[in-house]
Protein backbone atom coordinates (compact mmCIF):
# COMPACT_ATOMS: atom_id res chain seq x y z
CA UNK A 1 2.15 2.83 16.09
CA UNK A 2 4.01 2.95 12.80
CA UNK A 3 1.10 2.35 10.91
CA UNK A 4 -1.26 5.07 12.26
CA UNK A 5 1.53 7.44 12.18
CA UNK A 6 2.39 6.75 8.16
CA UNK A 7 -1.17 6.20 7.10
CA UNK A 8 -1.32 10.57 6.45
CA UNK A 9 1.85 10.03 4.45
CA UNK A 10 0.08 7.67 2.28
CA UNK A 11 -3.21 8.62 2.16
CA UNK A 12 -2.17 11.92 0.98
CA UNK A 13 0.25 10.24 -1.51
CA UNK A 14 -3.18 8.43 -3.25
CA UNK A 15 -4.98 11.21 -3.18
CA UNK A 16 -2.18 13.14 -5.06
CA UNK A 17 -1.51 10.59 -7.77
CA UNK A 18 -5.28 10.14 -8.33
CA UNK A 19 -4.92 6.27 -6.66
CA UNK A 20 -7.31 5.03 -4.24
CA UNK A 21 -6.13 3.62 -0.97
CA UNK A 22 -7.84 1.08 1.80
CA UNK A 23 -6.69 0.18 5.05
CA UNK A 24 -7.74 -2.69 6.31
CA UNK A 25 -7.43 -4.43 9.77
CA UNK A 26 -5.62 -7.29 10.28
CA UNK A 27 -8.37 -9.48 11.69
CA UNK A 28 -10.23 -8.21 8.28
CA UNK A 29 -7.89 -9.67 5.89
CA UNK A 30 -8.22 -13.09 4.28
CA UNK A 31 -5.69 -15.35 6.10
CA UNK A 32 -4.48 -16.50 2.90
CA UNK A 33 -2.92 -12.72 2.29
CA UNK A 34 -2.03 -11.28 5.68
CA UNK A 35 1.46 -10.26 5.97
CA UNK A 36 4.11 -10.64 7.84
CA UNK A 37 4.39 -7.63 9.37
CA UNK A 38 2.96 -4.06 10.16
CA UNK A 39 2.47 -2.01 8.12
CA UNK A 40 2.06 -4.06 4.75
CA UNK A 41 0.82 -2.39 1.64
CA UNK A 42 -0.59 -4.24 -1.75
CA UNK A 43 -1.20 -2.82 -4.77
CA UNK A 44 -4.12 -3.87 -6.64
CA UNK A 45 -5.17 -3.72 -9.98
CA UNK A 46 -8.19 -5.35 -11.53
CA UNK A 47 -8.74 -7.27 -8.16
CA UNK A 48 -4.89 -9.05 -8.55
CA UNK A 49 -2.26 -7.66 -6.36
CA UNK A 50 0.11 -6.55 -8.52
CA UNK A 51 3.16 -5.53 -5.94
CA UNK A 52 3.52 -5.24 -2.54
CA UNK A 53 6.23 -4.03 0.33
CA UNK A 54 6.44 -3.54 4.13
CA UNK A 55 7.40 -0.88 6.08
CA UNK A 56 7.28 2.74 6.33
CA UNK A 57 9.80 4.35 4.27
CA UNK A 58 8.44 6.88 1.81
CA UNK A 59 11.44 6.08 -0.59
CA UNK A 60 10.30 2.82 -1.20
CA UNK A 61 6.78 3.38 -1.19
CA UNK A 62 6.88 6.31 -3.85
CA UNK A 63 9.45 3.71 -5.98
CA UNK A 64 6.84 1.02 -5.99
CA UNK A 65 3.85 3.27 -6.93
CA UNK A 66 6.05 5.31 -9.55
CA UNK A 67 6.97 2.00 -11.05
CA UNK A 68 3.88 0.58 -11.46
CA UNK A 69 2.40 3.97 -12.52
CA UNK A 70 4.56 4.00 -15.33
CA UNK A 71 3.41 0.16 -16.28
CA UNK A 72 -0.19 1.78 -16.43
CA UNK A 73 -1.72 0.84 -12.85
């Protein structure tokens, strides 16, 4: 249940930073990009993931967006 219970936290995360967000099923992904484990984020840019992590800490997930905010996502 991690996912569905951090998928507010970043959902309203997007919405805030002006960033859109997906989330996609597992049996929906392309086999050659489905991750390891639950819950997996990518960012994407352009159609090219750009950075990814696991998990649901919000520490993490803020430092990956913030970074790659400031490298003009």
């Amino acid at each position: 249940m991690p996912c569905k219970n951090f998928a507010p936290t970043i959902k309203k995360y997007a919405e805030d930073k002006r960033i859109g967000f997906k989330s996609v099923q597992m049996e929906d992904m392309p086999e050659n990009i489905r991750p390891p484990f639950y819950p997996y984020f990518y960012l994407r840019k352009n159609n090219q993931i750009i950075d990814e992590w696991g998990g649901v800490n919000e520490r993490k997930m803020e430092a990956v967006i913030k970074r790659n905010l400031k490298n003009k996502l």
